[in-house]
C-alpha atoms as a PDB file:
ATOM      1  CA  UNK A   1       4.894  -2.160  -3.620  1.00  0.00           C
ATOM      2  CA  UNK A   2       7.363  -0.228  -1.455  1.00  0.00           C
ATOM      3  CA  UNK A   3      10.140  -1.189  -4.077  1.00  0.00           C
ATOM      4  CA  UNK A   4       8.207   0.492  -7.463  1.00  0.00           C
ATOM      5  CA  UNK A   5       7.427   3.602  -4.675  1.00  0.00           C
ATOM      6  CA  UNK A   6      11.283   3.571  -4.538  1.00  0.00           C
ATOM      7  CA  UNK A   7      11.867   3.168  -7.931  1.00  0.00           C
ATOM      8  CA  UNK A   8       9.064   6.054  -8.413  1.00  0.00           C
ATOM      9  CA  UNK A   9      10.759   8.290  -5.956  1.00  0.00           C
ATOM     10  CA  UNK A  10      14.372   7.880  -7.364  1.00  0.00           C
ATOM     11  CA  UNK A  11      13.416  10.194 -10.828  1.00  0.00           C
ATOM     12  CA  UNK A  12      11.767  12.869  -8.749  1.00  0.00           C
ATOM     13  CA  UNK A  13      13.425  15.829  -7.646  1.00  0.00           C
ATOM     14  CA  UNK A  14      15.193  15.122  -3.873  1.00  0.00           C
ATOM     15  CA  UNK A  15      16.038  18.633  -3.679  1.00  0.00           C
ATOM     16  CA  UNK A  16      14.992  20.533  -0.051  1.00  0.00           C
ATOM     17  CA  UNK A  17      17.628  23.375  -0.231  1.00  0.00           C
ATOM     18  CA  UNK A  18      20.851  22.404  -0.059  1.00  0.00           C
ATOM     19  CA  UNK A  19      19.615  18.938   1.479  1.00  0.00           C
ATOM     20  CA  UNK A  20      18.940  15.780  -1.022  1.00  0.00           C
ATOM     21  CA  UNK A  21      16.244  13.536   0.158  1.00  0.00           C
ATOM     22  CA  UNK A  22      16.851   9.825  -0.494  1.00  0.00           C
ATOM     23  CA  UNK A  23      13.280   8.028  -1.773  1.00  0.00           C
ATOM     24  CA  UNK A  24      13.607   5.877   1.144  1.00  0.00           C
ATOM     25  CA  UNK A  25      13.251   7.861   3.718  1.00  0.00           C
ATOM     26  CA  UNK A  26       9.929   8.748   2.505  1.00  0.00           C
ATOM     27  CA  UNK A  27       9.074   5.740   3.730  1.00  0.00           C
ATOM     28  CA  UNK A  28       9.252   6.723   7.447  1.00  0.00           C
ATOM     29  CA  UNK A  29       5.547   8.924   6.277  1.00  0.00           C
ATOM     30  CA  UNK A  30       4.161   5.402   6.584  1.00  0.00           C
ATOM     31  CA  UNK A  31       5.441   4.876  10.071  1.00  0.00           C
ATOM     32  CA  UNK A  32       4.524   8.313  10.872  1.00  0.00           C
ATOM     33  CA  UNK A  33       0.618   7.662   9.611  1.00  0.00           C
ATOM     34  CA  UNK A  34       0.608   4.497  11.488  1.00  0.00           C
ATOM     35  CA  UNK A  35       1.450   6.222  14.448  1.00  0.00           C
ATOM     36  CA  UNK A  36      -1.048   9.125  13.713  1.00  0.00           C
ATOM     37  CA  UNK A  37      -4.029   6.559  12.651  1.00  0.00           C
ATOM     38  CA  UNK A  38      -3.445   4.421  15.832  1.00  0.00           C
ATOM     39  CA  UNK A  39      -5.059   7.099  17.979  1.00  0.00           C
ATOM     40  CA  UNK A  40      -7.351   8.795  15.994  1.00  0.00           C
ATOM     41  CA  UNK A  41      -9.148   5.402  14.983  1.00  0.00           C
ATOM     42  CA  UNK A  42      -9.578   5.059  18.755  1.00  0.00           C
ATOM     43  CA  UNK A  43     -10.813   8.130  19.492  1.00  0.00           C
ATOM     44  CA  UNK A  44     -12.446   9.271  16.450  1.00  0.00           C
ATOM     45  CA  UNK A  45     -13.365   6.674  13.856  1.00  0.00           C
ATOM     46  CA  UNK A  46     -14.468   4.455  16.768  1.00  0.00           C
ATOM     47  CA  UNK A  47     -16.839   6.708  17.634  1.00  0.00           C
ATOM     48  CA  UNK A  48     -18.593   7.774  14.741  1.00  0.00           C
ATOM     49  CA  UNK A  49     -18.478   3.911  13.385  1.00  0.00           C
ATOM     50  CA  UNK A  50     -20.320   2.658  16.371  1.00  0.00           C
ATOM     51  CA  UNK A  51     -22.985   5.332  16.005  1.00  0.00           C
ATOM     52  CA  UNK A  52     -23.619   4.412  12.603  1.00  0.00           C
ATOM     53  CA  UNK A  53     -23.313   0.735  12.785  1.00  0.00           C
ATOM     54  CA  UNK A  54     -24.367   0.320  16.207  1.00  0.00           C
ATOM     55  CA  UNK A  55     -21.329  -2.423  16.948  1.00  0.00           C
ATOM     56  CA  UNK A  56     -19.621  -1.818  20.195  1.00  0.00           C
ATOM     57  CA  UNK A  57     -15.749  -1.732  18.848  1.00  0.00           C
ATOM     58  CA  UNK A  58     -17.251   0.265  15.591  1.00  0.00           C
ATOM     59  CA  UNK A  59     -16.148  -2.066  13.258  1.00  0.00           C
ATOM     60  CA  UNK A  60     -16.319  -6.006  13.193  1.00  0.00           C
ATOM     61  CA  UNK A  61     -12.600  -7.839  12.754  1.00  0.00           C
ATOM     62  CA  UNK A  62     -13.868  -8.736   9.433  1.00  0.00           C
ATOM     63  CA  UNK A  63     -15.583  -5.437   8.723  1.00  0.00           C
ATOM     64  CA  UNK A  64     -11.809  -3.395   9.369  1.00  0.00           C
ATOM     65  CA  UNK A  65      -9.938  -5.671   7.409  1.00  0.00           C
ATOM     66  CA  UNK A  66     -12.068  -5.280   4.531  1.00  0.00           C
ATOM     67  CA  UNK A  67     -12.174  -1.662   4.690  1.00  0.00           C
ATOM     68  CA  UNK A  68      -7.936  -1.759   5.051  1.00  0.00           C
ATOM     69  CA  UNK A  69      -8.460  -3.876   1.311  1.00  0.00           C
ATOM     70  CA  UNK A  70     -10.592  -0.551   0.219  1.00  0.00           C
ATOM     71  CA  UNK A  71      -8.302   2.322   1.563  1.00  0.00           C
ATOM     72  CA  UNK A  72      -5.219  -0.136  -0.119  1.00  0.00           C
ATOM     73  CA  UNK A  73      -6.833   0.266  -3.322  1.00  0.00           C
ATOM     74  CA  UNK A  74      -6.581   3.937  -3.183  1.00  0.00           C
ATOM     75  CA  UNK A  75      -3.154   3.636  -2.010  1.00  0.00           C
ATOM     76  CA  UNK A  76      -2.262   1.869  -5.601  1.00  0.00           C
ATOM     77  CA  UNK A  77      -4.546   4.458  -7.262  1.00  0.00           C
ATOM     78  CA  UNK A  78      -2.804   7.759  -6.214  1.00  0.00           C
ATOM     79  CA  UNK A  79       0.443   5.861  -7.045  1.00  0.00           C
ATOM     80  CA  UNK A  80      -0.765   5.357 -10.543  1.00  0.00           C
ATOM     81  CA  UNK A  81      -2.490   9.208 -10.163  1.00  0.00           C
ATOM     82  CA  UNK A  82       1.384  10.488  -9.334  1.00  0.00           C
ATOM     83  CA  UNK A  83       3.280   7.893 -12.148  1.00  0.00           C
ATOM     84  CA  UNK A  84       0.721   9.747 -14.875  1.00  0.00           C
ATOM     85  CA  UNK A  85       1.579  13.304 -14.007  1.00  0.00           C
ATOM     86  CA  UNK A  86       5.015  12.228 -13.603  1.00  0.00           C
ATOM     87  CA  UNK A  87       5.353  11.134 -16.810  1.00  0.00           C
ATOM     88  CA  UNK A  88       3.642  13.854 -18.176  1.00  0.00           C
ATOM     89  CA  UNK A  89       6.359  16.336 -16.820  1.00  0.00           C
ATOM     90  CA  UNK A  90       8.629  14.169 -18.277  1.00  0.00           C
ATOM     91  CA  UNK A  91       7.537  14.461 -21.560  1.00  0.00           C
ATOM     92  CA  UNK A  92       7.020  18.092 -21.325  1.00  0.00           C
ATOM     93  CA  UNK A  93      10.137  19.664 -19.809  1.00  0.00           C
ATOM     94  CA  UNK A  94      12.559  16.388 -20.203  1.00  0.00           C
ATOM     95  CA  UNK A  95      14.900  16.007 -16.798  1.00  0.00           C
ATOM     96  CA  UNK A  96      17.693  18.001 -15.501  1.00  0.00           C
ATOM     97  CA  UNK A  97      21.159  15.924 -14.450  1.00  0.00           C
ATOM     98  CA  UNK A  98      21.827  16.351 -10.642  1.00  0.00           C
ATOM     99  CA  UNK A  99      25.080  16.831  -8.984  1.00  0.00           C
ATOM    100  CA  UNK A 100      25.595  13.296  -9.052  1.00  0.00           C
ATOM    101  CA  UNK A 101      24.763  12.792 -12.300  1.00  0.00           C
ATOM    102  CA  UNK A 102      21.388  11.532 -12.278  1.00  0.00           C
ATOM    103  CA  UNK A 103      18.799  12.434 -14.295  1.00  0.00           C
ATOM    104  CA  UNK A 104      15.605  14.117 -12.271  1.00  0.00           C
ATOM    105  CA  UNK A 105      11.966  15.078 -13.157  1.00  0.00           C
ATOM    106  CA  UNK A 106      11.455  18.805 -12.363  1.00  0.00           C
ATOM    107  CA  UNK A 107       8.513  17.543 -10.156  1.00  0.00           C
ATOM    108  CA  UNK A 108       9.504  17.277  -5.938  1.00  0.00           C
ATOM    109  CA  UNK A 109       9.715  14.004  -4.323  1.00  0.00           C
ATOM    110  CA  UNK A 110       7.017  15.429  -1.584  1.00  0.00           C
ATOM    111  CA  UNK A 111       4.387  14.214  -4.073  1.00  0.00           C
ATOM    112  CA  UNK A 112       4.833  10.850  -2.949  1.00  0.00           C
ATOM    113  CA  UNK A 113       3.865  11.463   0.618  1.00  0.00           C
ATOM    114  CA  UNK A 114       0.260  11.255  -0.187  1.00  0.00           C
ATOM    115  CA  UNK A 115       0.226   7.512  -1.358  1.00  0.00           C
ATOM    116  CA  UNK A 116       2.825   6.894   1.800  1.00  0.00           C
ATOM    117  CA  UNK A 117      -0.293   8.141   4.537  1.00  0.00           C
ATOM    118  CA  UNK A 118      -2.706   6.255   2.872  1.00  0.00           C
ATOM    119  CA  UNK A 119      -0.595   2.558   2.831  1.00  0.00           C
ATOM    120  CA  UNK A 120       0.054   3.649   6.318  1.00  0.00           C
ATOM    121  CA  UNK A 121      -3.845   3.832   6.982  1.00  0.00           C
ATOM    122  CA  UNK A 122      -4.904   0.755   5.372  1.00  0.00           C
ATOM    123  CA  UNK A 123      -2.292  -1.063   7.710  1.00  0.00           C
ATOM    124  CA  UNK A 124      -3.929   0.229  10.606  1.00  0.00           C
ATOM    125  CA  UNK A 125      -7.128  -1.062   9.836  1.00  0.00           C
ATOM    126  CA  UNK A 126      -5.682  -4.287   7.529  1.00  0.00           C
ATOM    127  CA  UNK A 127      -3.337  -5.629  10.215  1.00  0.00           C
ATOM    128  CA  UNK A 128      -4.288  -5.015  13.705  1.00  0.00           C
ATOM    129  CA  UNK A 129      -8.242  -6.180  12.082  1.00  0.00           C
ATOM    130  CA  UNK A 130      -6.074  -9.125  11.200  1.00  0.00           C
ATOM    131  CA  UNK A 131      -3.880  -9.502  14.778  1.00  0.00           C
ATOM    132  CA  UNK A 132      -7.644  -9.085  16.232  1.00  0.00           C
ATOM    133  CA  UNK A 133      -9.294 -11.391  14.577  1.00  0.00           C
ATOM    134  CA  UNK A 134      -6.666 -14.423  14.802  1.00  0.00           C
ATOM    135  CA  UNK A 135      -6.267 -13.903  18.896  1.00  0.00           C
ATOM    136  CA  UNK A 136     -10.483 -13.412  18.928  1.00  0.00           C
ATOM    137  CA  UNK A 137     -11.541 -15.827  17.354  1.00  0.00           C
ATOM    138  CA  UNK A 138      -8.666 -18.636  17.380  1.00  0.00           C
ATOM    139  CA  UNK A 139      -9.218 -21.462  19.822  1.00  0.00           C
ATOM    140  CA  UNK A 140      -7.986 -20.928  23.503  1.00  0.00           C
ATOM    141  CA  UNK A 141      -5.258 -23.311  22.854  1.00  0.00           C
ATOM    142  CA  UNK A 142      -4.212 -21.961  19.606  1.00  0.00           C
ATOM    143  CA  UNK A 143      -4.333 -18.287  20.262  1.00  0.00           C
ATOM    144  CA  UNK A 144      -0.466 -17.803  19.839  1.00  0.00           C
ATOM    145  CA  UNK A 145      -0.152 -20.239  16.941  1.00  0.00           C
ATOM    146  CA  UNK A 146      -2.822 -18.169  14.829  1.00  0.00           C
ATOM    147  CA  UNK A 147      -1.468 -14.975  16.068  1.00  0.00           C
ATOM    148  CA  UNK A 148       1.280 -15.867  14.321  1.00  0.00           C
ATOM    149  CA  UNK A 149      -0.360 -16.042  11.255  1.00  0.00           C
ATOM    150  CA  UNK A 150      -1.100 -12.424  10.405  1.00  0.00           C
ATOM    151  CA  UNK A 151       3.102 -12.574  10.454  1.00  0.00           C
ATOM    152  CA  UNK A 152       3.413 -15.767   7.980  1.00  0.00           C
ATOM    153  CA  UNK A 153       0.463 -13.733   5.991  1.00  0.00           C
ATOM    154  CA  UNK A 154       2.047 -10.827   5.556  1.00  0.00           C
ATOM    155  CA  UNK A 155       5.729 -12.580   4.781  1.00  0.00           C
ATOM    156  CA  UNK A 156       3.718 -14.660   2.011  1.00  0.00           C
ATOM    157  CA  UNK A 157       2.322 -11.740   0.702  1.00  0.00           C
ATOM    158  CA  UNK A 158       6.557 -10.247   0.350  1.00  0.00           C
ATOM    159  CA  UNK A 159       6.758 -13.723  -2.074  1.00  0.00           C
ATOM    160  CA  UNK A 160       3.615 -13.417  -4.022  1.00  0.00           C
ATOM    161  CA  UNK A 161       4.841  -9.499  -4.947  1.00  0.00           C
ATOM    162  CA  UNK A 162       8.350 -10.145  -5.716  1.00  0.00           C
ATOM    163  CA  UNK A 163       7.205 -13.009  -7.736  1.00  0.00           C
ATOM    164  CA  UNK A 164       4.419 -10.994  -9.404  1.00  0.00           C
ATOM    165  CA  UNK A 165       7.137  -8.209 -10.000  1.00  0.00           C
ATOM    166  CA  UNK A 166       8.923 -11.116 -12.016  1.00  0.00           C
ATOM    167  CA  UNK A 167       6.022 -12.260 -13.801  1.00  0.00           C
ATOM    168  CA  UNK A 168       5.476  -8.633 -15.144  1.00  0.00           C
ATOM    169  CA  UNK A 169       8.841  -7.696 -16.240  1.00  0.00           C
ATOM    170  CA  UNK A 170       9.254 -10.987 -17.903  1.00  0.00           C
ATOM    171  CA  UNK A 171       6.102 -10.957 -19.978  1.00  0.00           C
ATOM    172  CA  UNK A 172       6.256  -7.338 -20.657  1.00  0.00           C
ATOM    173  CA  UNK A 173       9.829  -7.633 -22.094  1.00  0.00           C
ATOM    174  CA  UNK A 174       9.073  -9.923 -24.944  1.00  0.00           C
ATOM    175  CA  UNK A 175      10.223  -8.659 -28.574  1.00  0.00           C
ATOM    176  CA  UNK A 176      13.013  -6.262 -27.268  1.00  0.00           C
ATOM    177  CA  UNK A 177      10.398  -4.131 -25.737  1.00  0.00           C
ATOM    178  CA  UNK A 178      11.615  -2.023 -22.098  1.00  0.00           C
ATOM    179  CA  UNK A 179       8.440  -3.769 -20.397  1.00  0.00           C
ATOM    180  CA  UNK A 180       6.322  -1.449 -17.513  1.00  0.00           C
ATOM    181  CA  UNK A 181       9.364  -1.693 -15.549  1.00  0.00           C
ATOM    182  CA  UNK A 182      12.912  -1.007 -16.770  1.00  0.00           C
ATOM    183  CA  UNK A 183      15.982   0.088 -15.223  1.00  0.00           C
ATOM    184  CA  UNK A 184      14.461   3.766 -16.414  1.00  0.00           C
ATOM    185  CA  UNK A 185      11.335   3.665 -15.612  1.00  0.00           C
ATOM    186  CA  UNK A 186      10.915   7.054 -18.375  1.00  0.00           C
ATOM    187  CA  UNK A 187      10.679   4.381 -20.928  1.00  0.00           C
ATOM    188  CA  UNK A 188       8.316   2.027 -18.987  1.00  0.00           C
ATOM    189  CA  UNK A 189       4.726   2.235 -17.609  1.00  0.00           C
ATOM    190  CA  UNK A 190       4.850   1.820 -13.945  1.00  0.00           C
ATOM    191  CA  UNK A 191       1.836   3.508 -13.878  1.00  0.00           C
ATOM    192  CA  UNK A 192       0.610   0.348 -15.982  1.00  0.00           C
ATOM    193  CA  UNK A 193       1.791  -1.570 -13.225  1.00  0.00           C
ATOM    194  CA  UNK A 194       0.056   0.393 -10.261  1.00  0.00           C
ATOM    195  CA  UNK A 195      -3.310   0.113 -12.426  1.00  0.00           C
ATOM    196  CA  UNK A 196      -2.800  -3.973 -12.243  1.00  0.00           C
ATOM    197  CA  UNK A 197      -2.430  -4.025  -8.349  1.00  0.00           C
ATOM    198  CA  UNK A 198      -5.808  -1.785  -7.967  1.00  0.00           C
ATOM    199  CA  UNK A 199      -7.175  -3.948 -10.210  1.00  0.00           C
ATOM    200  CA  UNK A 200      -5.862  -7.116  -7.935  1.00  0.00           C
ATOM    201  CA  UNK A 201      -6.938  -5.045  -4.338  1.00  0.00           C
ATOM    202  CA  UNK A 202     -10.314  -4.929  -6.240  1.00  0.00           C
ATOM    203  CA  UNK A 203     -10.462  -8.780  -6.812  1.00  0.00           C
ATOM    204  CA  UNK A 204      -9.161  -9.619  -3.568  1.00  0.00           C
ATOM    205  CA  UNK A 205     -11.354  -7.525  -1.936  1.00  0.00           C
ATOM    206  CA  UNK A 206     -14.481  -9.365  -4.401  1.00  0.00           C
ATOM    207  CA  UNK A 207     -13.216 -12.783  -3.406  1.00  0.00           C
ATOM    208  CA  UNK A 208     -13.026 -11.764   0.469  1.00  0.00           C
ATOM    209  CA  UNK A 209     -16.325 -10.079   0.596  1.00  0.00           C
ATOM    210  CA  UNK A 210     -17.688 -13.643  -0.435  1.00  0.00           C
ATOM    211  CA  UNK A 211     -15.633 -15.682   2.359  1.00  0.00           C
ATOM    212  CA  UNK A 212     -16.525 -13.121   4.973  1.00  0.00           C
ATOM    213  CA  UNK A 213     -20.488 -13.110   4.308  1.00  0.00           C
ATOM    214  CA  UNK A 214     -19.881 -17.041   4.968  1.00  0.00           C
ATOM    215  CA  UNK A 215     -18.078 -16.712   8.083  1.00  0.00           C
ATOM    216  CA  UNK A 216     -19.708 -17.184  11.765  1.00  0.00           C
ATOM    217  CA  UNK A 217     -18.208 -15.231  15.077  1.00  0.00           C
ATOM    218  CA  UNK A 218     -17.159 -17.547  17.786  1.00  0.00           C
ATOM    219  CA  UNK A 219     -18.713 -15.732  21.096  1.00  0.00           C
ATOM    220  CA  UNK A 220     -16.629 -13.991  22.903  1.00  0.00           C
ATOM    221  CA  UNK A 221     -17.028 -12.212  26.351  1.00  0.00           C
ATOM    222  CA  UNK A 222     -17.544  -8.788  26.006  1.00  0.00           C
END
């Protein structure tokens, strides 16, 4: 995910005055809505969850997670959003060859923040729900050891996207065509690509709303 978002970035114009914004350091907008969500779930989402649900931490461990799999999917759906209208500059009014000889879409790199805040969001909810629910709920004994796991889970998940990356470009390449993701990604459809992962967040999140209706809460004290 963070490597298309690159790859999306790197076409876009980096221009901020006479400064030149490398499409990585957008990503520190992800650190920077981690650190903003942190405390405003805590004093403001809290809150207004436990009024509405009545549970005393707002949320269940579960119940977070699963709505970290809902704002993820709207993470991959403004990055499709931004991939359309990108393209659609593109065909428009072409790009324009920066000073180092790269060719740009007259459209600022800033657009990208959005999709950056909400990945940063679902994180907050996806992987401290996770860290909560492995220390919670693991046996005494085991606490560390399933800790752990929302670590190995997330390192898995680095596999499963490089690998899906791979599966993509290979079966979209057949016949001599560029595939959703060539080295210029004006001839591809990343946005294609942005569409499947919603369309995976949405399964995942079908398949984990069936597992979680199954699962009972060891008691803990309060």
């Amino acid at each position: 995910m963070t490597t298309t978002f690159i790859l999306q970035g790197d076409t876009l114009d980096p221009r901020v005055g006479s400064f030149r914004v490398p499409p990585a350091v957008l990503t520190v907008f992800d650190t920077l809505s981690v650190m903003l969500w942190v405390p405003l779930y805590d004093r403001a989402v809290v809150p207004l969850a436990r009024r509405l649900t009545g549970h005393r931490r707002g949320f269940t461990q579960l119940g977070r997670m699963g709505v970290g799999f809902v704002i993820l999917t709207v993470a991959m759906l403004a990055a499709g959003t931004l991939e359309v209208a990108r393209r659609r500059v593109v065909a428009r009014h072409g790009t324009y060859t920066g000073e180092d000889g790269a060719g740009y879409v007259p459209m600022s790199i800033f657009w990208q923040v959005p999709q950056y805040v909400v990945v940063g969001a679902a994180e907050v909810f996806t992987f401290i729900g996770q860290m909560e629910f492995f220390y919670d709920q693991a046996p005494d004994a085991m606490r560390n050891v399933c800790s752990g796991l929302s670590s190995a889970a997330f390192a898995l998940g680095n596999y499963a996207s490089s690998a899906l990356v791979a599966v993509v470009v290979r079966a979209m390449t057949r016949g001599g065509r560029p595939g959703w993701i060539p080295d210029d990604i004006n001839d591809g459809h990343l946005d294609y690509f942005f569409w499947l992962l919603a369309m995976l967040c949405i399964g995942n999140f079908s398949v984990y709303l069936l597992v979680a209706r199954w699962y009972t809460y060891k008691k803990t004290a309060d």
